[in-house]
N, C-alpha and C. Protein backbone atom coordinates (compact mmCIF):
# COMPACT_ATOMS: atom_id res chain seq x y z
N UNK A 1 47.06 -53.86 76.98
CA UNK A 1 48.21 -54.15 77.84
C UNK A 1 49.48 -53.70 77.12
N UNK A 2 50.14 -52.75 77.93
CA UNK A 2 51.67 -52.31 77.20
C UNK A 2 52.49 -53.49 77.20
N UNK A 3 53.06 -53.86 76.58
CA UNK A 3 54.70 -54.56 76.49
C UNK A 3 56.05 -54.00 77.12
N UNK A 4 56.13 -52.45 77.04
CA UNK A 4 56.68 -51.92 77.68
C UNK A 4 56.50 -50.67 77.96
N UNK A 5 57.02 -50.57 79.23
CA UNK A 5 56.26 -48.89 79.90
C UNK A 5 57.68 -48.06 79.15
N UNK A 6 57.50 -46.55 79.45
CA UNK A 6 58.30 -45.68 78.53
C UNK A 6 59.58 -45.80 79.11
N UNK A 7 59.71 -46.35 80.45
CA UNK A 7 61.52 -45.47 80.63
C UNK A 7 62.03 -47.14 80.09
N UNK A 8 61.34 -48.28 80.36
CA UNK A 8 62.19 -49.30 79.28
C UNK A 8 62.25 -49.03 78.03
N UNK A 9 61.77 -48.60 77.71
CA UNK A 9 61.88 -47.87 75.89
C UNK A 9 63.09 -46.94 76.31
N UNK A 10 63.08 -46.08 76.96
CA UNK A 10 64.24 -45.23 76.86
C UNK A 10 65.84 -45.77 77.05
N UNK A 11 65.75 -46.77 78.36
CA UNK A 11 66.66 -47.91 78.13
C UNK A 11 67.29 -48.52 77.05
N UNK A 12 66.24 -48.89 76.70
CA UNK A 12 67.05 -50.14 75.36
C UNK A 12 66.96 -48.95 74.28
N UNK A 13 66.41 -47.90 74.34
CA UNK A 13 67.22 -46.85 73.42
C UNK A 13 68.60 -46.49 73.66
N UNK A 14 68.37 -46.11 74.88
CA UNK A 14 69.90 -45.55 75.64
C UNK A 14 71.05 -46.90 75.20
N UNK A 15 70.74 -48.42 75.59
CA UNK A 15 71.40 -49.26 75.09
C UNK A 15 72.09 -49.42 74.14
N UNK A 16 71.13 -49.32 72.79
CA UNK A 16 71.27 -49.57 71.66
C UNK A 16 72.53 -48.04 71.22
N UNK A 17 72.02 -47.18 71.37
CA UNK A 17 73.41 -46.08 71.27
C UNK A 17 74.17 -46.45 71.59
N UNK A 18 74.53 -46.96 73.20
CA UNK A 18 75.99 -47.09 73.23
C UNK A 18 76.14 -48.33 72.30
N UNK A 19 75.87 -49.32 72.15
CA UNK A 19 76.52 -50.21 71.22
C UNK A 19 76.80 -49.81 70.15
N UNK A 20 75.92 -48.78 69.54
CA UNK A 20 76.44 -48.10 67.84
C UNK A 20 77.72 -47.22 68.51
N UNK A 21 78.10 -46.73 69.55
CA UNK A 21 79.30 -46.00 69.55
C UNK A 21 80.31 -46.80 70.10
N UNK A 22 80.16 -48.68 70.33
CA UNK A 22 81.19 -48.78 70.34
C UNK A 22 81.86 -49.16 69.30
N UNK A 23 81.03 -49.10 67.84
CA UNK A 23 81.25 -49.75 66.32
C UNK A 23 81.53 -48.05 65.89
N UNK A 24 81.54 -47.20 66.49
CA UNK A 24 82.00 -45.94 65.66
C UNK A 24 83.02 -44.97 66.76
N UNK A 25 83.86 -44.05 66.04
CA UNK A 25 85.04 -43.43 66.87
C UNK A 25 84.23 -42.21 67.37
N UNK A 26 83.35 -41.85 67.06
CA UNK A 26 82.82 -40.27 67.23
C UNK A 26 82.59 -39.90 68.40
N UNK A 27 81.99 -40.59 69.24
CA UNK A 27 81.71 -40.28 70.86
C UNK A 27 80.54 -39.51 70.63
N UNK A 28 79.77 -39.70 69.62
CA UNK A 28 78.36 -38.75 69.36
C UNK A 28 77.21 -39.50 69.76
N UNK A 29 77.26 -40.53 69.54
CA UNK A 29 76.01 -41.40 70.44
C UNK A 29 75.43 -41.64 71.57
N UNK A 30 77.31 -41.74 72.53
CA UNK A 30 77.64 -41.84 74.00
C UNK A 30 76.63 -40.91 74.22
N UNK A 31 77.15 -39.54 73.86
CA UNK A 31 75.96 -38.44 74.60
C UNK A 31 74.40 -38.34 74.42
N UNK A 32 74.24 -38.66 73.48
CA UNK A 32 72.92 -39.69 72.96
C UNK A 32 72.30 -40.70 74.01
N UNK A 33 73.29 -41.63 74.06
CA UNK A 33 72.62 -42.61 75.35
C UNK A 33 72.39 -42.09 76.47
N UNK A 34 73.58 -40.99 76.56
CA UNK A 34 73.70 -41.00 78.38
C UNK A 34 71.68 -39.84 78.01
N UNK A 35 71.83 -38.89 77.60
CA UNK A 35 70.53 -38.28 77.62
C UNK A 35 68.77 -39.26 77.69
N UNK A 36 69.07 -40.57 77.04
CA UNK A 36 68.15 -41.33 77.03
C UNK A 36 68.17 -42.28 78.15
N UNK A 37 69.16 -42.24 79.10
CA UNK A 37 68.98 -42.78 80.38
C UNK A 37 68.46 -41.50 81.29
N UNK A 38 68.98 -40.61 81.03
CA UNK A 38 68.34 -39.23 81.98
C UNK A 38 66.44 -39.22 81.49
N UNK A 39 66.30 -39.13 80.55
CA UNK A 39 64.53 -39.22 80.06
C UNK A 39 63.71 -40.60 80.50
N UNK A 40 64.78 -41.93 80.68
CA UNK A 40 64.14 -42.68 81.86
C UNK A 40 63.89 -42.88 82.60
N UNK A 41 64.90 -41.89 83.48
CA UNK A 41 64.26 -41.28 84.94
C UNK A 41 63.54 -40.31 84.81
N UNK A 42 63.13 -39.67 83.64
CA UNK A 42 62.15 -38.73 83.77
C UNK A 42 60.83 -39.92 83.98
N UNK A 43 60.77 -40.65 82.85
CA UNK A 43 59.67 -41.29 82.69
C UNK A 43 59.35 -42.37 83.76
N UNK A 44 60.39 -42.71 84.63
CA UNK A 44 59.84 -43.79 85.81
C UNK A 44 59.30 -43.06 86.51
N UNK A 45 59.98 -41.27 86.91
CA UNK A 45 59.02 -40.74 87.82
C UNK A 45 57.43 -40.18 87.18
N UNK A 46 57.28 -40.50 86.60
CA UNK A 46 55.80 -39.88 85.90
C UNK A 46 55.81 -38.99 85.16
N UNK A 47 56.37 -38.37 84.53
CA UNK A 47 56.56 -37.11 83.68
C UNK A 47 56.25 -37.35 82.29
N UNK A 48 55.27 -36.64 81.86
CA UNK A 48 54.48 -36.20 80.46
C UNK A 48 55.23 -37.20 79.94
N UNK A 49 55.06 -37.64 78.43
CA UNK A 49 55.88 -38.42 77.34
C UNK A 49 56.44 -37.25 76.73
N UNK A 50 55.85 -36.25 76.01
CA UNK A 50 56.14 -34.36 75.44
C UNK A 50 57.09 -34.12 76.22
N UNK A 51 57.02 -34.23 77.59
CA UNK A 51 58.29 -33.51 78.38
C UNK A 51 59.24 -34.30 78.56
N UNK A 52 59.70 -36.04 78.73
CA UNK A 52 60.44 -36.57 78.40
C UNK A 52 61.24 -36.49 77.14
N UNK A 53 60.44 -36.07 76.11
CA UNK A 53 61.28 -35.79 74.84
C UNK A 53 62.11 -34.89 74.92
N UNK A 54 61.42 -33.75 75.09
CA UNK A 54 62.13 -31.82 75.09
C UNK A 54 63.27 -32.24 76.65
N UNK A 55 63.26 -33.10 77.14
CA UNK A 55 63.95 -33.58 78.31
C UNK A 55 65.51 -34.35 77.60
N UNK A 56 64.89 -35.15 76.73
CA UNK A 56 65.97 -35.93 75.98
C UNK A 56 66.92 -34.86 74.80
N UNK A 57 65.82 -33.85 74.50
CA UNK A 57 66.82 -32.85 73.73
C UNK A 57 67.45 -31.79 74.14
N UNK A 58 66.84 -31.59 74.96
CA UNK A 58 67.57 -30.50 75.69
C UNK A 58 69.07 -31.29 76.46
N UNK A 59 68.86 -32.43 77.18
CA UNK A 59 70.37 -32.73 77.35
C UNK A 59 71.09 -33.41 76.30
N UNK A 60 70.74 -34.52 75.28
CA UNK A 60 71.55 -34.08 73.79
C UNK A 60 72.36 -33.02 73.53
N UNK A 61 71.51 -32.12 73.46
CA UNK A 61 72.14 -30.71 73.06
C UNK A 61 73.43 -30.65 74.27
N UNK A 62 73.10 -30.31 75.16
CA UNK A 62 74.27 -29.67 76.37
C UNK A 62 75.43 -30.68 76.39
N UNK A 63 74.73 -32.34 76.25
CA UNK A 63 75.94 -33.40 76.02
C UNK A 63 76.86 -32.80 75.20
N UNK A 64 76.15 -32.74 74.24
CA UNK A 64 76.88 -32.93 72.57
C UNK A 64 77.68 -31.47 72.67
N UNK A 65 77.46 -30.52 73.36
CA UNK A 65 78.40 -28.91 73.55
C UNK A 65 78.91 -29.24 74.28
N UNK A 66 78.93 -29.62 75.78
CA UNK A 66 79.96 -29.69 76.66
C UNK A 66 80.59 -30.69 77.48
N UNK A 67 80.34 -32.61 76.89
CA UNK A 67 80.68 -33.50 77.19
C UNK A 67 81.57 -33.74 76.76
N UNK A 68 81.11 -33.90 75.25
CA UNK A 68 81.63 -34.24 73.95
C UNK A 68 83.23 -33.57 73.70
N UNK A 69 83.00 -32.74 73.74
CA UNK A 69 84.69 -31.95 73.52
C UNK A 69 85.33 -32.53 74.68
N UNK A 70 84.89 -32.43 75.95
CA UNK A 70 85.91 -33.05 76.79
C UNK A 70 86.26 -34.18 76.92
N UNK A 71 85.43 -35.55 76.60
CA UNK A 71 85.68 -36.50 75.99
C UNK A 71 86.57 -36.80 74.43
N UNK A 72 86.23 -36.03 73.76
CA UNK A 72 87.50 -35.80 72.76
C UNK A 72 88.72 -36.02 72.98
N UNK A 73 89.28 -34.20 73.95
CA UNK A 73 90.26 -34.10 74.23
C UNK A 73 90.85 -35.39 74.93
N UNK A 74 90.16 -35.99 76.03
CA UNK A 74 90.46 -36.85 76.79
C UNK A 74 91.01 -38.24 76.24
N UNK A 75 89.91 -38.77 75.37
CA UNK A 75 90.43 -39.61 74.13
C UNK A 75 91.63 -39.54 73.11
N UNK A 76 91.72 -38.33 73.01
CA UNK A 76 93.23 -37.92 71.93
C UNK A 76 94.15 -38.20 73.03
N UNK A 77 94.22 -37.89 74.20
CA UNK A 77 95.97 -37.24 75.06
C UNK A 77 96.78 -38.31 74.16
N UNK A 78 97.71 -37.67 74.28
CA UNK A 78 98.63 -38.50 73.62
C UNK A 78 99.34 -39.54 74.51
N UNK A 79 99.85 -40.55 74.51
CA UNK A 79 99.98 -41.91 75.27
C UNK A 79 101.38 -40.89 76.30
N UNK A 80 101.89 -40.74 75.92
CA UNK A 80 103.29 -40.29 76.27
C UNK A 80 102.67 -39.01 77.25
N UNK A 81 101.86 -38.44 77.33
CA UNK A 81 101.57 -37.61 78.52
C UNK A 81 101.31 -38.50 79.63
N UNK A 82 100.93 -39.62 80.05
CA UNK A 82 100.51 -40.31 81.21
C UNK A 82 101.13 -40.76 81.67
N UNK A 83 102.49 -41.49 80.64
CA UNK A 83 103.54 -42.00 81.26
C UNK A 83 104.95 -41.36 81.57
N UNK A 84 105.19 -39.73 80.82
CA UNK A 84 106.13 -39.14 81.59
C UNK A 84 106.26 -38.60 83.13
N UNK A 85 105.21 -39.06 83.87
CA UNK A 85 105.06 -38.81 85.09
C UNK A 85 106.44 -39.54 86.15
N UNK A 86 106.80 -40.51 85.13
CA UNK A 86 107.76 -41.50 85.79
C UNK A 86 109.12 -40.71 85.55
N UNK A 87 109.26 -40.19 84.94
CA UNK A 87 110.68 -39.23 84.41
C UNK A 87 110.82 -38.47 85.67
N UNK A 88 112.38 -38.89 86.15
CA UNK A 88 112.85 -38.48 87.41
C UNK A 88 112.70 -38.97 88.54
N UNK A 89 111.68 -40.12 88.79
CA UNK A 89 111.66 -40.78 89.32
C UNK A 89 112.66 -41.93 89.54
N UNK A 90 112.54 -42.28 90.89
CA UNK A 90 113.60 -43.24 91.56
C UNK A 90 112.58 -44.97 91.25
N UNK A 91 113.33 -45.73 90.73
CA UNK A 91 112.77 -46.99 90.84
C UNK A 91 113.72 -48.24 90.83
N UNK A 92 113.10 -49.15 91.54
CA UNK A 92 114.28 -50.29 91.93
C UNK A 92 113.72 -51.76 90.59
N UNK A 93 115.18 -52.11 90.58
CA UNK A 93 115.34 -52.69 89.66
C UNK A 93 114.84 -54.12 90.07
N UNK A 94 113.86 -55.10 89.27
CA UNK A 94 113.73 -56.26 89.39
C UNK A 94 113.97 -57.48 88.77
N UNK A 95 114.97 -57.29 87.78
CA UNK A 95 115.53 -58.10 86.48
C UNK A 95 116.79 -57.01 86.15
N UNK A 96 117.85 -57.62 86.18
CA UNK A 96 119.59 -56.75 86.01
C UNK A 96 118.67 -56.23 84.43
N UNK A 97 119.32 -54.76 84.95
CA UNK A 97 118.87 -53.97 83.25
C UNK A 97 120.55 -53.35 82.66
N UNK A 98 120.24 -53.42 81.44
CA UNK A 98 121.10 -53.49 80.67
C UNK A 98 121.18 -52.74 79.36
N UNK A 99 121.84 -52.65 78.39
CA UNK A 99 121.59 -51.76 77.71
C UNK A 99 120.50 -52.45 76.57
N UNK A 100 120.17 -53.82 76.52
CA UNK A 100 119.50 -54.83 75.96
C UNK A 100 118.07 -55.15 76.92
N UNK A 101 118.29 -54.51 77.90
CA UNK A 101 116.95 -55.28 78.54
C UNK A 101 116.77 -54.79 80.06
N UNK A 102 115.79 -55.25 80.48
CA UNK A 102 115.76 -55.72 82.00
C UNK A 102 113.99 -55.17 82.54
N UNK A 103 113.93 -55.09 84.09
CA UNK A 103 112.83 -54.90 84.40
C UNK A 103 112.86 -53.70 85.76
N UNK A 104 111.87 -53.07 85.94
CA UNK A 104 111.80 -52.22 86.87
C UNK A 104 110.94 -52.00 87.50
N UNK A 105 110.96 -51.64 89.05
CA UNK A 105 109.40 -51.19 89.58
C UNK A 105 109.33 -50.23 90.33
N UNK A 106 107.90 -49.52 89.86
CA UNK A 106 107.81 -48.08 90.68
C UNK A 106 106.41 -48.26 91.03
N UNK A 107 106.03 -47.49 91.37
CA UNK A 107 104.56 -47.41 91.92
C UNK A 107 103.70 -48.29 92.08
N UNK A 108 104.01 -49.78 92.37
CA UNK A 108 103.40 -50.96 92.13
C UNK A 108 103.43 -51.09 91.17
N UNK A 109 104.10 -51.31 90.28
CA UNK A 109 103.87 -51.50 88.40
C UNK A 109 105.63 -51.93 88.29
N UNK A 110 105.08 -52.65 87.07
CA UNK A 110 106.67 -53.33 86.85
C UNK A 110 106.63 -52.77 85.03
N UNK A 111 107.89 -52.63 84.80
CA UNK A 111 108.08 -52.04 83.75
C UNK A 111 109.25 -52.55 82.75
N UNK A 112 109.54 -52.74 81.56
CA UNK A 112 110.61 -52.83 80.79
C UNK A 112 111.49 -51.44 80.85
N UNK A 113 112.57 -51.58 80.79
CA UNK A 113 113.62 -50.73 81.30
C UNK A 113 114.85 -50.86 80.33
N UNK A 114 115.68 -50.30 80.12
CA UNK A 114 117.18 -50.02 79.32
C UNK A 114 117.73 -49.36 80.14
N UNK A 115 119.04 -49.76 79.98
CA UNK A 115 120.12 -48.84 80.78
C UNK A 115 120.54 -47.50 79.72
N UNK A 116 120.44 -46.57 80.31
CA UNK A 116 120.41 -45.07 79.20
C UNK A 116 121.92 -45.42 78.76
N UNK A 117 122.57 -45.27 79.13
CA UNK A 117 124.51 -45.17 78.65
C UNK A 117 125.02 -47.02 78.44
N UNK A 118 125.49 -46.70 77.51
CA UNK A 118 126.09 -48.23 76.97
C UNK A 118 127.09 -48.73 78.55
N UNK A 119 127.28 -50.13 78.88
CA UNK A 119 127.98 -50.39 79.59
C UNK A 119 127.71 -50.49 81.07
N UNK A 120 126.29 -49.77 80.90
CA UNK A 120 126.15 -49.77 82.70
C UNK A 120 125.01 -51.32 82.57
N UNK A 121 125.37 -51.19 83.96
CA UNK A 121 124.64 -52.81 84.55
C UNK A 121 123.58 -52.99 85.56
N UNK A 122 122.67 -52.90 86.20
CA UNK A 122 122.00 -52.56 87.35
C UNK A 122 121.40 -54.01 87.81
N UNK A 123 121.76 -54.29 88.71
CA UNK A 123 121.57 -55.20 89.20
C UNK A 123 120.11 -55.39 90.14
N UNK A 124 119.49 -56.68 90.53
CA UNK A 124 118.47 -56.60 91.25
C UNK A 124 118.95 -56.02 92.84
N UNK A 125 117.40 -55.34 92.85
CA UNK A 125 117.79 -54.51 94.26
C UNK A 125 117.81 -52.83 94.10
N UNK A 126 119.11 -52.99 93.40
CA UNK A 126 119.68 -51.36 93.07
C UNK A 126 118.54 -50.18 92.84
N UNK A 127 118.51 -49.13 92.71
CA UNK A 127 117.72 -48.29 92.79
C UNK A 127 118.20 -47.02 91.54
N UNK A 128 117.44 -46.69 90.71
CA UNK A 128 117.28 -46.24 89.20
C UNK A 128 116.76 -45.41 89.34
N UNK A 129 117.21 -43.96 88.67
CA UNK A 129 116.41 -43.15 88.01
C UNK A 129 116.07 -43.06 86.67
N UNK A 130 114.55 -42.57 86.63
CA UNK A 130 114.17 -43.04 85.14
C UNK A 130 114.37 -41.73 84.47
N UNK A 131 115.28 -41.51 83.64
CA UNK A 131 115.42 -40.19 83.06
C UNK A 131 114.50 -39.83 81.38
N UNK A 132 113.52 -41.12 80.88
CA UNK A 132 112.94 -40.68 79.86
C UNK A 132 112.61 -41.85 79.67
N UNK A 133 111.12 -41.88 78.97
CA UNK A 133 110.09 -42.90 78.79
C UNK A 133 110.33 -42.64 77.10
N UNK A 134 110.04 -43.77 76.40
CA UNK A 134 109.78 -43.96 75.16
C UNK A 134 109.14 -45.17 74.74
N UNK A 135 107.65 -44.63 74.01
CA UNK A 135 107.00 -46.07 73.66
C UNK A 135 107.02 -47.30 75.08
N UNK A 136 106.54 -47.19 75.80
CA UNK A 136 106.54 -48.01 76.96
C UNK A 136 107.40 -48.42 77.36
N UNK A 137 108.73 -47.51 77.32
CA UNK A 137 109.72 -48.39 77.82
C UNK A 137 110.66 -47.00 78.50
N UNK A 138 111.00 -47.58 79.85
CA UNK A 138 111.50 -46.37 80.92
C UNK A 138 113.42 -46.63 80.27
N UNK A 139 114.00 -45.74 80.02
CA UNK A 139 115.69 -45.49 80.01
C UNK A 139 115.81 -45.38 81.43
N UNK A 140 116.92 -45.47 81.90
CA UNK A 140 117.30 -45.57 83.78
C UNK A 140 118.81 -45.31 83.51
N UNK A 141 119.00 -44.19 84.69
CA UNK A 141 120.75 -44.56 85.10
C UNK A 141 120.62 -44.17 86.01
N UNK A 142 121.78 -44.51 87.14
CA UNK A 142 122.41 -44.70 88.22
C UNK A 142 122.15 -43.38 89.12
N UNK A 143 121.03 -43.85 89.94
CA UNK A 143 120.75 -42.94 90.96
C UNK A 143 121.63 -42.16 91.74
N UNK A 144 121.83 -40.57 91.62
CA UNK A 144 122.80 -40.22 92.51
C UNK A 144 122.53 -40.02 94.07
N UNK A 145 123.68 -40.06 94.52
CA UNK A 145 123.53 -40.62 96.10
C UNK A 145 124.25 -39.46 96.98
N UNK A 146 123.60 -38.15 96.24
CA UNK A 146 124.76 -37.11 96.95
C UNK A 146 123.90 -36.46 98.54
């Protein structure tokens, strides 16, 4: 009597990878697992144990060339590419911003905000353009109204 048929073996293989890649930065396992969940669907549908393997290496391999780098890149972007999307954008103010503080909202999202030029005041309501993001925090001045 088995204990376990092969594609649960491939499972709690596939498992056990991702947990070693979430204790390591490499993203080399990920592609590891994801290939040992693909050889468990080899093996639930009936396919050789020999050909489940050369199944598991052959996508290893293609992971590890053409996942892997794009997961890289994807992992590096730098924080500040995702959030200059808001630069130039119009957003209304929900806490008076100031050159000390305040709050803002755009796209359903509420945000910490500064008034870009010393002296200006923006009151709730008013409507802001965000002229530059830094470290999570949007600069705003005075929407023109031409």
């Amino acid at each position: 009597m088995e204990i376990f048929n092969a594609w649960q073996l491939w499972c709690i293989a596939g498992v056990v990878f991702f947990i070693i890649e979430m204790f390591t930065p490499v993203l080399f396992f990920f592609n590891i697992a994801l290939a040992c969940f693909i050889a468990a669907i080899c093996a639930a549908c009936g396919i050789l144990p020999v050909v489940q393997v050369i199944i598991f290496a052959v996508f290893s391999v293609i992971f590890l060339i053409w996942l892997r780098p794009a997961l890289v890149k994807y992992k590096t972007k730098p924080e500040n590419e995702t959030i200059d999307m808001y630069t130039g954008k119009t957003a209304k103010v929900i806490k008076t911003v100031t050159k000390e503080g305040g709050r803002i909202y755009i796209f359903d999202e509420e945000w910490p905000a500064v008034a870009l030029n010393d002296g200006d005041v923006f009151n709730e309501g008013e409507n802001v353009t965000i002229v530059k993001t830094q470290d999570m925090l949007m600069y705003v001045e005075r929407t023109n109204t031409n």
